[in-house]
Structure formats: C-alpha cells, structure tokens
Protein backbone atom coordinates (compact mmCIF):
# COMPACT_ATOMS: atom_id res chain seq x y z
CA UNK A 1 0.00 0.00 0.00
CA UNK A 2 1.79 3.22 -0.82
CA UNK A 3 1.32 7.07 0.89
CA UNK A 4 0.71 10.04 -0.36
CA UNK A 5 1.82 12.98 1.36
CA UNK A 6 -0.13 15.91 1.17
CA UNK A 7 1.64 19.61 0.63
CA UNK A 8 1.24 21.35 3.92
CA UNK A 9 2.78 23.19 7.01
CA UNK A 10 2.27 19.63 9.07
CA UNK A 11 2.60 16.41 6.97
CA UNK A 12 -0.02 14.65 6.81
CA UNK A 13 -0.16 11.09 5.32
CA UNK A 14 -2.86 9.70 3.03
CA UNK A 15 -2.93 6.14 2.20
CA UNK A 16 -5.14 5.18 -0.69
CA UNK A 17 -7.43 1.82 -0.19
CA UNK A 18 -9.36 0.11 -2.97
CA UNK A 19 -12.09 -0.75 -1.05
CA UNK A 20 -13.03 -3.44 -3.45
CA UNK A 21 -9.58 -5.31 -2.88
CA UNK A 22 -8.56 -3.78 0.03
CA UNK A 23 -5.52 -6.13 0.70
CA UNK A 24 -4.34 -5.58 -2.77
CA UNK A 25 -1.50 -1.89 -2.40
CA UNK A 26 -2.62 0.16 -5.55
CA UNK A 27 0.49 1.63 -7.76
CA UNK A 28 0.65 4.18 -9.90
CA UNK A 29 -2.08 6.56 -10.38
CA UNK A 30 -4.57 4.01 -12.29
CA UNK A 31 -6.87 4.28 -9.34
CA UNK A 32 -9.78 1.85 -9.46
CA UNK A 33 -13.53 3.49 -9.02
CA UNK A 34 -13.42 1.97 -5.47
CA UNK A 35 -10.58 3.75 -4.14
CA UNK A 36 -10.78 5.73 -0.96
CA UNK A 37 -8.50 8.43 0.91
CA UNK A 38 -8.17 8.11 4.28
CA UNK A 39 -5.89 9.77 7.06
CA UNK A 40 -4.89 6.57 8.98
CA UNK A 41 -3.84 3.12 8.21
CA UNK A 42 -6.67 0.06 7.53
CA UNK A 43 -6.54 -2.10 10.84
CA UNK A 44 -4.18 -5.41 10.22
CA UNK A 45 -6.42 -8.28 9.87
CA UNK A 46 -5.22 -9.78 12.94
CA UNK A 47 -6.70 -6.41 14.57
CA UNK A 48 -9.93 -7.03 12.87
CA UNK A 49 -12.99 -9.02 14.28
CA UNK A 50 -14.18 -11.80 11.56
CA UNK A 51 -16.51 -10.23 8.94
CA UNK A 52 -15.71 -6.73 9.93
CA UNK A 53 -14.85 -4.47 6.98
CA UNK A 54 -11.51 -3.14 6.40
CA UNK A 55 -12.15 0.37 6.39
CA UNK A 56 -15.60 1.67 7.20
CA UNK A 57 -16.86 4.47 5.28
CA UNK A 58 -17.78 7.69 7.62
CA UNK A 59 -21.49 9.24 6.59
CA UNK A 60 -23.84 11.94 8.23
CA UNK A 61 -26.93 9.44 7.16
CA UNK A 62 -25.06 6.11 8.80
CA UNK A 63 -24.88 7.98 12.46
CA UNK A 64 -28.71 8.74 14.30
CA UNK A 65 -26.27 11.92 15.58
CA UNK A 66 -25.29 13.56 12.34
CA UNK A 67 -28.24 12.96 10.45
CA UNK A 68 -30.30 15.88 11.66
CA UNK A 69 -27.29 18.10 9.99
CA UNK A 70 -27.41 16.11 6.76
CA UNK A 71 -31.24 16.17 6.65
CA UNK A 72 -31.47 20.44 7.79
CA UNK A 73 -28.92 21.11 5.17
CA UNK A 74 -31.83 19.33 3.05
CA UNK A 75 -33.76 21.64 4.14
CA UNK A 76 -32.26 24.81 3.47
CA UNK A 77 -31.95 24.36 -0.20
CA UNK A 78 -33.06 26.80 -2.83
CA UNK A 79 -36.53 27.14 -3.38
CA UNK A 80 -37.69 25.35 0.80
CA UNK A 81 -39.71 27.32 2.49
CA UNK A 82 -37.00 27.38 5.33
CA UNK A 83 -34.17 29.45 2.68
CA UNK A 84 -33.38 32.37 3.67
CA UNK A 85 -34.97 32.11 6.84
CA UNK A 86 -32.12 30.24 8.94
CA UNK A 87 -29.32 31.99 9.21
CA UNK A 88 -25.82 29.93 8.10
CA UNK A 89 -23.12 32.26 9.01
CA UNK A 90 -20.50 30.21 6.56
CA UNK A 91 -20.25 27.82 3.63
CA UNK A 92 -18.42 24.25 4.19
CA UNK A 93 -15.27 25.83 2.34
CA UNK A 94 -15.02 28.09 5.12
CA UNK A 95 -16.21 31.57 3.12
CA UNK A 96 -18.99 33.65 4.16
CA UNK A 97 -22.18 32.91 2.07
CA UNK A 98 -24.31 35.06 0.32
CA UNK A 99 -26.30 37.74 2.06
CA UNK A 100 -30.14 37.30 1.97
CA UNK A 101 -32.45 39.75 2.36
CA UNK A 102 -33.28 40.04 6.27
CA UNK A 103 -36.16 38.25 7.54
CA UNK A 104 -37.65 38.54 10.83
CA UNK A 105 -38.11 35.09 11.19
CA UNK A 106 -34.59 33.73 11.06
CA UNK A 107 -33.64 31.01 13.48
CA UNK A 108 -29.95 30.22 13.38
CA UNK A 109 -28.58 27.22 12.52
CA UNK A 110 -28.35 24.79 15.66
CA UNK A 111 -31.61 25.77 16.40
CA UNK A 112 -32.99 24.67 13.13
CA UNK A 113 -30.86 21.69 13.38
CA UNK A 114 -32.08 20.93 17.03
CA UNK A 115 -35.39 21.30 15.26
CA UNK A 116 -34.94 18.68 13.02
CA UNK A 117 -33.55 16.25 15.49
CA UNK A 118 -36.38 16.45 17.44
CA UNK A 119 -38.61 15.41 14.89
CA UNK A 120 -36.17 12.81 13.67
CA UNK A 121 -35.98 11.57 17.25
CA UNK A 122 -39.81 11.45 17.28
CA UNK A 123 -39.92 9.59 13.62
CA UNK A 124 -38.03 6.36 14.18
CA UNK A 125 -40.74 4.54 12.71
CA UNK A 126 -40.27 6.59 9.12
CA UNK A 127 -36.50 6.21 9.51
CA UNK A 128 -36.80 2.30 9.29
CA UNK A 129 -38.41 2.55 6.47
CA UNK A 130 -36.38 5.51 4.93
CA UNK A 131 -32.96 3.91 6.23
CA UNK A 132 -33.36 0.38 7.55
CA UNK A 133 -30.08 -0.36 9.99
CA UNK A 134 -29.58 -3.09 7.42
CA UNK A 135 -29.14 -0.92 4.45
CA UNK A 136 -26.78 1.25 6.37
CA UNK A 137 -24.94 -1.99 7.87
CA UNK A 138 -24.10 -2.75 4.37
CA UNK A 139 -23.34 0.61 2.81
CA UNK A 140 -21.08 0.19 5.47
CA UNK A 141 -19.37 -2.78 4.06
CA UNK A 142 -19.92 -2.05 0.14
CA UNK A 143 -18.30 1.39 0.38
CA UNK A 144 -19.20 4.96 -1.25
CA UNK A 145 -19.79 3.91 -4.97
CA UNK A 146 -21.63 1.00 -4.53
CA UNK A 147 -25.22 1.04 -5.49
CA UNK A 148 -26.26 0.49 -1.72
CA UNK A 149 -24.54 3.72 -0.75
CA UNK A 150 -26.45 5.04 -3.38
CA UNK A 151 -29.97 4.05 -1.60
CA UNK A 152 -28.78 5.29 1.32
CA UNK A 153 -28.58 8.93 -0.33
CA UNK A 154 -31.86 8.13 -1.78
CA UNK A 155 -33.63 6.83 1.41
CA UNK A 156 -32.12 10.31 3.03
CA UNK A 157 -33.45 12.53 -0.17
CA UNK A 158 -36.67 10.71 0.76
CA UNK A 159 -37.00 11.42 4.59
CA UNK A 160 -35.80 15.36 3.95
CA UNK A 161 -38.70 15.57 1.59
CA UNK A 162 -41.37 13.94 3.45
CA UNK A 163 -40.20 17.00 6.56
CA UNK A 164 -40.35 19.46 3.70
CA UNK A 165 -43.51 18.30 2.96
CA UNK A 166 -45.14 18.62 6.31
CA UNK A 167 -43.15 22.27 7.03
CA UNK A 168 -44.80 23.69 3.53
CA UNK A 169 -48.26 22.38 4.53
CA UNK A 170 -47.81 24.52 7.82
CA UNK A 171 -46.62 27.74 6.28
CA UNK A 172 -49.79 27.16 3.98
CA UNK A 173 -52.09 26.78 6.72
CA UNK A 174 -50.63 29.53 9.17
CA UNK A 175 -49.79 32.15 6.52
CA UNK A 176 -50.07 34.74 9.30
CA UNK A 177 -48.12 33.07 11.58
CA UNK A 178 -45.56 31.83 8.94
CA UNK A 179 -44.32 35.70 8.27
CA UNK A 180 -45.24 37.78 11.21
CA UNK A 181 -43.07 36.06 14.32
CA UNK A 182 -44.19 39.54 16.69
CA UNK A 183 -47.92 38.48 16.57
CA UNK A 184 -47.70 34.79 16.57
CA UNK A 185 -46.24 31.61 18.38
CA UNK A 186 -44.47 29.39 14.92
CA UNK A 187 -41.30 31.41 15.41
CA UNK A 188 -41.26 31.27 19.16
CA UNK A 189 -39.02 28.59 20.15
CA UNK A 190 -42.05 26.70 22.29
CA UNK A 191 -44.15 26.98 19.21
CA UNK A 192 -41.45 25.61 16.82
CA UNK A 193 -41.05 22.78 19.48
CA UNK A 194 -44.71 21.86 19.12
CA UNK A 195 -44.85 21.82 15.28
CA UNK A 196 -42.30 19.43 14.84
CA UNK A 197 -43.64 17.32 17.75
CA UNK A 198 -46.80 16.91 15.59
CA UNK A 199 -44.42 17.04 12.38
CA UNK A 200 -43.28 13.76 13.66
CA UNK A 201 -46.63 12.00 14.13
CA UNK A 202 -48.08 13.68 11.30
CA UNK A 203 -45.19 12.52 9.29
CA UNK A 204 -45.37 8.75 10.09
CA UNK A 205 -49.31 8.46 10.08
CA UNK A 206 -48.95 9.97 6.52
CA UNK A 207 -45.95 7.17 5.25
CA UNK A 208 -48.16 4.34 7.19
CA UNK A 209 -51.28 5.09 5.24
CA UNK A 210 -49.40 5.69 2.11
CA UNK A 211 -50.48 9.42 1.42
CA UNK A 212 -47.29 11.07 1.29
CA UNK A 213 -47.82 13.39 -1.55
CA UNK A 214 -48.24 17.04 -0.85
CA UNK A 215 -51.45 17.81 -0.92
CA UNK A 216 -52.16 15.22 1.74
CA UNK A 217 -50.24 17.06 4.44
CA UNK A 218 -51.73 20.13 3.14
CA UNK A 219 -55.04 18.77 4.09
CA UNK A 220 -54.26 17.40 7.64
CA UNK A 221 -52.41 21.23 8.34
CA UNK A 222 -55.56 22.80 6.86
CA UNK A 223 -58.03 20.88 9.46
CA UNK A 224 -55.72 21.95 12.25
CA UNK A 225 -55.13 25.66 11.11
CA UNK A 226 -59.06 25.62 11.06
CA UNK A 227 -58.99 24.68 14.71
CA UNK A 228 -56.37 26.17 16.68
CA UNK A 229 -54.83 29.49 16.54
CA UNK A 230 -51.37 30.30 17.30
CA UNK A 231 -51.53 34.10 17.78
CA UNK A 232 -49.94 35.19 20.94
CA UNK A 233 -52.58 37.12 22.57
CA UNK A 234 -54.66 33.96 22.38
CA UNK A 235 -52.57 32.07 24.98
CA UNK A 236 -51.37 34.86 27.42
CA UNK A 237 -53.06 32.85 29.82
CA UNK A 238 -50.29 29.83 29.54
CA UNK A 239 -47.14 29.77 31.89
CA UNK A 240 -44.05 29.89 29.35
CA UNK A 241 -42.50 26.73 30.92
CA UNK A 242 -46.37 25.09 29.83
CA UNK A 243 -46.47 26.64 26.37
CA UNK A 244 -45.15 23.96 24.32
CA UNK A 245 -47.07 21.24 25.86
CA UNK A 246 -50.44 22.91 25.92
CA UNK A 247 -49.73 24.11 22.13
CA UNK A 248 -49.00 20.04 21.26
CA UNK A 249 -52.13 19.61 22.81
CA UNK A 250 -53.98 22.11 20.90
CA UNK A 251 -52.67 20.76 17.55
CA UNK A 252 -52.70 17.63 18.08
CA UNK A 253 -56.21 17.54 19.33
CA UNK A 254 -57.79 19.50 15.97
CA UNK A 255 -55.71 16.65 14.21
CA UNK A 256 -58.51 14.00 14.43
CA UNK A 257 -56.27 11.50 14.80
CA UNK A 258 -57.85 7.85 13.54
CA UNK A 259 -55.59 4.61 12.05
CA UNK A 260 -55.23 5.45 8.07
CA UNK A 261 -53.59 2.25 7.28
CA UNK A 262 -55.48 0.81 4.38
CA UNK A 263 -55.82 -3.00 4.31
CA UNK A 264 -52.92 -5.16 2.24
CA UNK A 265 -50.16 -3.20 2.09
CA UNK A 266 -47.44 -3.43 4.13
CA UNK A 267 -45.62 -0.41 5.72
CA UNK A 268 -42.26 -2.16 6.23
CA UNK A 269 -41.23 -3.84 3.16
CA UNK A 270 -37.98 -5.89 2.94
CA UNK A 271 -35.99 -3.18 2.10
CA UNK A 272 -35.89 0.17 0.41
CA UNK A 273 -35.95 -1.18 -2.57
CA UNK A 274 -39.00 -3.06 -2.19
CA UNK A 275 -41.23 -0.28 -1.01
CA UNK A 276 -44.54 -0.12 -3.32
CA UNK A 277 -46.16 3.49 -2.09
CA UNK A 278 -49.52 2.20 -4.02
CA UNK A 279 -51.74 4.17 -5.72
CA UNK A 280 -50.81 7.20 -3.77
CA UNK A 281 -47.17 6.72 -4.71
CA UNK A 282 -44.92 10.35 -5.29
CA UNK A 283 -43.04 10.88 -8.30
CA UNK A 284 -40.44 10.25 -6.73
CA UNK A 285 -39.55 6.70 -5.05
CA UNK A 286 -36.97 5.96 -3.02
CA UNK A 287 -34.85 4.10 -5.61
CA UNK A 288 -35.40 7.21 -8.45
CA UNK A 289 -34.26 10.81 -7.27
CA UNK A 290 -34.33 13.68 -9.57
CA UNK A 291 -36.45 16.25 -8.40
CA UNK A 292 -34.80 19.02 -6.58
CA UNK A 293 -36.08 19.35 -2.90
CA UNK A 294 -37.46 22.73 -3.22
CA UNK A 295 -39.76 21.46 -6.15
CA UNK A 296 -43.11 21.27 -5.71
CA UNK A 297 -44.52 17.81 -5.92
C-alpha cells in the first residue's frame, strides 16, 4: 500500500485503499472506481474481528447523531420554504455565504438543526423505512460507490422531503403566523417545538397510510389551522414553561387523529428497494431521485 503525502505546514499522510480489494496496495495513479483516501492506516487483519470491513466508510446518514445536519442542510436548499430564513453564518469551504435579504423570522442554525432532530428523534418509525439499519450496515461494508450507498442517499433525499412536505403544509395553513413572528407563536421557540412534535406523528401516520404526496399534508395542516390558533394574545393565559405542551395539545387535538392504514399493504417492506407506495405513490420513489427538494410535488 503506498502514501501520499499531502503539501502542507504539518505532513499529513494519506494512504489510498481500494475498497473493493482492500488487501491488494494500488500503484501508480490508475486508481480503481473503489478507491478511498483516508488519514490513517486500515486495521491489520489480525486487529480485525471476523466479517468486519476493512475500512468503514464515515457518513452523516449512517450515524442517528449527524443525520439531523445532513437532513437540515436538506432543508435549506433553494426554493424550501425554510431558505433564507435560517441563518448559516459560513459555507463548508469556510467563506462567508451570500447575504439574503433580512427576515424577521430567522432562526440560526443549531436551532434549526435541534429542530430537526427532534422530529427525527420522534420519527423512528419513518426512519426504518427511509434507512433500515440493514441498508446502512451494508453501505457500510460495500463502500461509497456501490449502489447500496447510493440508496442510502436516496432513502435520506426521501426522509428530507417527506419534513419538507409537512413544514410547507404549515406555512400554507398559518400564513399569518408563517411571516409575522411579533404576533404569533411558529417562530417562538415553544411553538417551533410543538410543530415538529406533531411534524413527527403527522409525518409517520402519513408514510403508514401511504399518502405522502403534498397535498395530503396540506389537508391534515388545513383541518388543524381551522382549529387552533397560534396568535400570541390567544394564549397569554399559559405559563411559558407550559407553552409547548399545551400548544402540542392544541394541535394535536384539531388533528382527528384515527388509524389510516389501508388494508394489504405493508408499511415495512424488505428493504428500500422493495417499497410499493400504491396508488398514492410520489413521483419520486426511493430508488429514483431527480427532483430538486425545493420542487413542488
């Protein structure tokens, strides 16, 4: 196996590893599709538990922890409802991005990622389905360019837009709310903690009954928007360290909530792969990702 320095103040070697044939050195620079560059040295085989892979392949979507980053940046994407309306003080190159126009309603970053996490915390059932611990276990194995990798990006694309889905219905329903954070509770941090509680149930009951396209979140936001209002003056009344609670309550209550599961199909499937959305199916499956994020759908 043969290093590669890299030009800097502080060496730093780089050994290249054909993750396909991993015990094989690669020479010259004819470097096979599989090859990755990593910082440290693969573990010697007599290191190495039986079956474990040589080098495992590092990915936001393979760790519960650094998913919520992958699936925010999702989020913030041209054309979301959420752009321009988090503040990300710097690019992943290090330079300062491009100004917005201000808006009154931007949360910064961690917030929006804490956001997100919650939900995700809250959606376990959706993230089986979206990324089933067997899919990651062998991305894990197959490395970056294999086509399993592949449906792990895909089963990621899928869960970002399913949270887009539900956050557009809610800007839909609370227009008000959506762009005036001095009147209204959305942009208060209690409030944003109660929308993506329900996000999370709303979320799942939609990918159990199979009604994931975007009107169908736009009609379970629209029955609640009917029902509850989230204008400040309407819950004076409400101790702050009560507020999110009693607004879950609110929501959740105006959501009607009943079993939407329709008879014969199966929510889990074998794998990603597999999954048949029925009739109700989006144009885009998990296997076949092409439409932007931001696109309407």
């Amino acid at each position: 196996m043969t290093t590669q320095p890299t030009p800097s103040a502080t060496t730093r070697v780089l050994y290249r590893v054909d993750l396909d044939d991993p015990s094989s050195a690669i020479v010259g620079d004819a470097l096979p599709p599989s090859t990755a560059v990593i910082d440290a040295p693969p573990p010697t085989p007599e290191s190495r538990l039986e079956g474990e892979p040589i080098f495992r392949i590092d990915h936001a979507l393979y760790d519960a922890e650094q998913r919520a980053a992958w699936v925010a940046d999702e989020l913030l994407q041209p054309g979301s409802v959420f752009h321009g309306r988090v503040h990300v003080p710097t690019t992943k190159g290090g330079k300062k991005a491009a100004r917005l126009k201000a808006s009154p309603t931007q949360l910064t970053q961690a917030t929006f990622t804490s956001i997100i996490g919650q939900m995700l915390h809250q959606s376990a059932y959706v993230q089986q389905i979206c990324l089933p611990d067997e899919l990651i276990a062998g991305a894990v194995l197959e490395g970056p360019n294999s086509l399993t990798h592949q449906k792990v990006e895909q089963g990621g694309q899928l869960l970002a837009r399913l949270f887009l889905h539900y956050w557009r219905a809610v800007a839909t329903a609370f227009p008000e709310a959506w762009d005036d954070p001095h009147d209204y509770l959305l942009w208060h941090p209690h409030g944003m903690t109660a929308l993506a509680q329900l996000g999370a149930h709303v979320v799942q009951d939609q990918v159990a009954a199979y009604d994931i396209r975007q009107h169908y979140f736009d009609e379970v936001l629209e029955r609640i928007a009917g029902s509850v209002s989230l204008a400040k003056v309407d819950h004076v009344h409400v101790p702050l360290r009560q507020l999110s609670s009693h607004l879950f309550q609110l929501l959740a209550s105006a959501r009607h909530t009943k079993n939407l599961r329709r008879p014969g199909l199966m929510a889990v499937p074998g794998g990603v792969s597999d999954i048949n959305w029925g009739s109700a199916a989006p144009p885009v499956s998990p296997d076949v990702s092409s439409v932007p994020l931001g696109a309407e759908n």
